[in-house]
Protein backbone atom coordinates (compact mmCIF):
# COMPACT_ATOMS: atom_id res chain seq x y z
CA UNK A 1 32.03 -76.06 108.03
CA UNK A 2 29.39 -74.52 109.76
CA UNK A 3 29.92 -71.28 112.26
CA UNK A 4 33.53 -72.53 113.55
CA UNK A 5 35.59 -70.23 111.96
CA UNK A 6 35.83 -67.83 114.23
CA UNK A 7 37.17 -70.33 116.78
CA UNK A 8 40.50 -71.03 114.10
CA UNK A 9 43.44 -69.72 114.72
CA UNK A 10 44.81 -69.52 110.50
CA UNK A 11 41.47 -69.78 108.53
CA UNK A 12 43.09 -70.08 105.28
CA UNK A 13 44.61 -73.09 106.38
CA UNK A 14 41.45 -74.74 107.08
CA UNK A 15 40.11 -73.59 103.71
CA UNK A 16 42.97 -74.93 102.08
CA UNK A 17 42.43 -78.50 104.07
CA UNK A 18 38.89 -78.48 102.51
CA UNK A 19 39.92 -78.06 99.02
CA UNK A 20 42.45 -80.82 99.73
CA UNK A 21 39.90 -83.69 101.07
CA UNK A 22 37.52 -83.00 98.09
CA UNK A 23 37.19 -84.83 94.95
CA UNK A 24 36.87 -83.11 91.47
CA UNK A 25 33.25 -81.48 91.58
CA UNK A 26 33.11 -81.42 94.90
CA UNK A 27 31.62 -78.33 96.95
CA UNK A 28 33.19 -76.75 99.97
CA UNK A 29 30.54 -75.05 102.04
CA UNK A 30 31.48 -72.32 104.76
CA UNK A 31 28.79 -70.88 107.15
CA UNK A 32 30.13 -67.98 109.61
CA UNK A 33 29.59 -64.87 111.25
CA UNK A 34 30.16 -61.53 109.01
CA UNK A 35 31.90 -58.88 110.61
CA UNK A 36 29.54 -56.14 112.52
CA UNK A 37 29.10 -52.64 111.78
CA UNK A 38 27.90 -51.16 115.17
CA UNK A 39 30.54 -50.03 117.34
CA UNK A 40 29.78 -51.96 120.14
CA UNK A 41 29.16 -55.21 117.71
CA UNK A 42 32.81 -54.13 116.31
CA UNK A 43 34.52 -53.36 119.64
CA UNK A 44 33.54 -57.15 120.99
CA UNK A 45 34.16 -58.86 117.81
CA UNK A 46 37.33 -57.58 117.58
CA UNK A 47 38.73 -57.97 120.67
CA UNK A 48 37.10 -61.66 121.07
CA UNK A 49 37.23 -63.38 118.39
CA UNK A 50 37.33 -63.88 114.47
CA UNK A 51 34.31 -62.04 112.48
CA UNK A 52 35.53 -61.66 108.56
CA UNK A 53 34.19 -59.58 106.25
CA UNK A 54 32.39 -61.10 103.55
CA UNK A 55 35.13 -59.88 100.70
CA UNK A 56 37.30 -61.94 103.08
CA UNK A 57 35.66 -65.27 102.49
CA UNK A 58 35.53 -64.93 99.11
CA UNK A 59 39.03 -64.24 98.78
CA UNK A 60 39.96 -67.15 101.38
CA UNK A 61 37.98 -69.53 98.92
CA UNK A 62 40.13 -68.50 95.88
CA UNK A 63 43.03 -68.20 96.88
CA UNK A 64 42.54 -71.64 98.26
CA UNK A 65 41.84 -72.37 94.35
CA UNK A 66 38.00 -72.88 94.90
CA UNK A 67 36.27 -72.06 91.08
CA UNK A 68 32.49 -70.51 90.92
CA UNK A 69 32.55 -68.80 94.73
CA UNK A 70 29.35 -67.71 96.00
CA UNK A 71 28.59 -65.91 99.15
CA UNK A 72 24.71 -65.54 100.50
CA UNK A 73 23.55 -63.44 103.30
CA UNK A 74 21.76 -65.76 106.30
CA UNK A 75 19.85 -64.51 108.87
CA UNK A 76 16.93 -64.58 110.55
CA UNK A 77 13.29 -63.65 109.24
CA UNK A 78 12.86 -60.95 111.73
CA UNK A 79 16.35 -59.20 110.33
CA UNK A 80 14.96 -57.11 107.34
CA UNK A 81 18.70 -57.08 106.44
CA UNK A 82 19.32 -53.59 107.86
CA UNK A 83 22.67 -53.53 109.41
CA UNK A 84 22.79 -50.66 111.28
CA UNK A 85 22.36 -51.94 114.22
CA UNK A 86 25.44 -54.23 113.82
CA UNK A 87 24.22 -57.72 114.75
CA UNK A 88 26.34 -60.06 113.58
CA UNK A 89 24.75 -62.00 110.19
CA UNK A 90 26.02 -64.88 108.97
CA UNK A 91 26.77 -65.82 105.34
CA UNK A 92 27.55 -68.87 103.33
CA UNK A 93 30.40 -69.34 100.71
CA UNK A 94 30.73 -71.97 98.62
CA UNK A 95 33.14 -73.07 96.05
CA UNK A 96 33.68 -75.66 94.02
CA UNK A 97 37.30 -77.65 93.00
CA UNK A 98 38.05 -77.83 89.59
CA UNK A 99 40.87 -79.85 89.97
CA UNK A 100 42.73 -83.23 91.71
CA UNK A 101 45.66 -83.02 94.33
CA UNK A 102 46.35 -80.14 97.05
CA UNK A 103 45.33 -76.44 96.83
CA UNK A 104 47.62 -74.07 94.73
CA UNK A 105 47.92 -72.27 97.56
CA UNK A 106 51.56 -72.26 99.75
CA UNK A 107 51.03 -71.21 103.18
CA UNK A 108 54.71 -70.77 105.52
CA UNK A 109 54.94 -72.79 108.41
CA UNK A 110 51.50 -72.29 111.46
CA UNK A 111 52.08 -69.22 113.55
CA UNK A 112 50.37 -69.93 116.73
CA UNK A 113 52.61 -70.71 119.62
CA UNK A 114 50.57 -73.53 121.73
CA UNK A 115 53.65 -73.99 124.22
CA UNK A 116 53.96 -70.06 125.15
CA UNK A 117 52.61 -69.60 128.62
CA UNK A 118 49.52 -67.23 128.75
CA UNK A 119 49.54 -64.31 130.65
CA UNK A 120 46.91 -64.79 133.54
CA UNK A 121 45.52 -61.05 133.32
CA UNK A 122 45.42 -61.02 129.54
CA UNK A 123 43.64 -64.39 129.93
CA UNK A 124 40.89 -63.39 132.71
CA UNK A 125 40.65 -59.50 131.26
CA UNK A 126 39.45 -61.88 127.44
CA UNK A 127 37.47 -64.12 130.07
CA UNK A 128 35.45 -61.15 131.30
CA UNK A 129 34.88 -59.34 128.10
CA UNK A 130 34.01 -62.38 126.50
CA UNK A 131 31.27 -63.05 129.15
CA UNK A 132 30.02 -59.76 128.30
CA UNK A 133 30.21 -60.18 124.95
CA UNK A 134 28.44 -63.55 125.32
CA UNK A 135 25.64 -61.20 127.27
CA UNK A 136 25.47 -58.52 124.60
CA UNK A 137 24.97 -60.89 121.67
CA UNK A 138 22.64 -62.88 123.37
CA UNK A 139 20.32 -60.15 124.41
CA UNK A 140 20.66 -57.97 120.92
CA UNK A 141 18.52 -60.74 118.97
CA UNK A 142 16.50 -60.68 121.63
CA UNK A 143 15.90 -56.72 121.22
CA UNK A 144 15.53 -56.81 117.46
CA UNK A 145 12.61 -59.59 117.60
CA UNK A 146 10.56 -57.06 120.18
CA UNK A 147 11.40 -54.53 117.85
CA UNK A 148 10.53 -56.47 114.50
CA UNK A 149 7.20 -57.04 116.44
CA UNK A 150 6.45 -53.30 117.56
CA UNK A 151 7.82 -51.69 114.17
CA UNK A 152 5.08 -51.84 110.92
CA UNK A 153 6.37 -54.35 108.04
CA UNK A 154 7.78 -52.76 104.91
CA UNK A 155 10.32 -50.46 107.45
CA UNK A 156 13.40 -50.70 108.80
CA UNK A 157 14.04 -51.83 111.99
């Protein structure tokens, strides 16, 4: 599963399918976005779309009844894994199932409505902001490369 989750409406559900199709052994491997600390970063993730927090993940995996979770930071080389700044890192969790069948977990019936009409300014207000969005985290990786290049090695960017 590889920077999707953000795009699903009930994540633990998804989790929970992985554990399912998996035999004994087997290791589920999740790559997404982790939640921003800037307040722009936050404002646009929030409103837009999904952007867990790494503690999330983790729990998501084990509740799902994954064994041996592991999360690790991804990013790019150029990062220096200073957050300040808020760009959106990803990270990978993995987990492995420890037993046959279905996931202990019991989730209630889905909760998105598919047949309820959308509202046509909510829809073209999300349109907008996620255009700009799309803008702001395209150029912010952009900005921290220049940066990585003009700031010495050894400190923060």
């Amino acid at each position: 599963m590889l920077f999707s989750i953000e795009y699903w409406p009930d994540p633990q559900r998804g989790i929970k399918e992985a554990y399912r199709v998996l035999k004994i052994g087997g290791k589920a491997c999740l790559i997404g976005p982790v939640h921003p600390t800037f307040w722009l970063s936050k404002f646009f993730a929030d409103i837009w779309m999904l952007f867990p927090k790494e503690e999330e993940y983790i729990e998501w995996f084990k509740k799902a009844g994954f064994k041996d979770v592991k999360l690790k930071r991804i990013g790019p080389k150029w990062y220096r894994g200073v957050r300040r700044h808020g760009l959106i890192i990803g990270c990978s969790v993995t987990g492995v199932k420890p037993l046959s069948g279905d996931s202990p977990l019991q989730l209630g019936p889905k909760v998105e409505d598919v047949k309820k009409p959308v509202n046509p300014l909510v829809f073209l207000s999300r349109l907008t902001l996620g255009a700009i969005a799309t803008i702001y985290y395209a150029l912010l990786p952009i900005y921290m490369w220049i940066k990585d290049q003009i700031v010495p090695k050894g400190r923060p960017i």
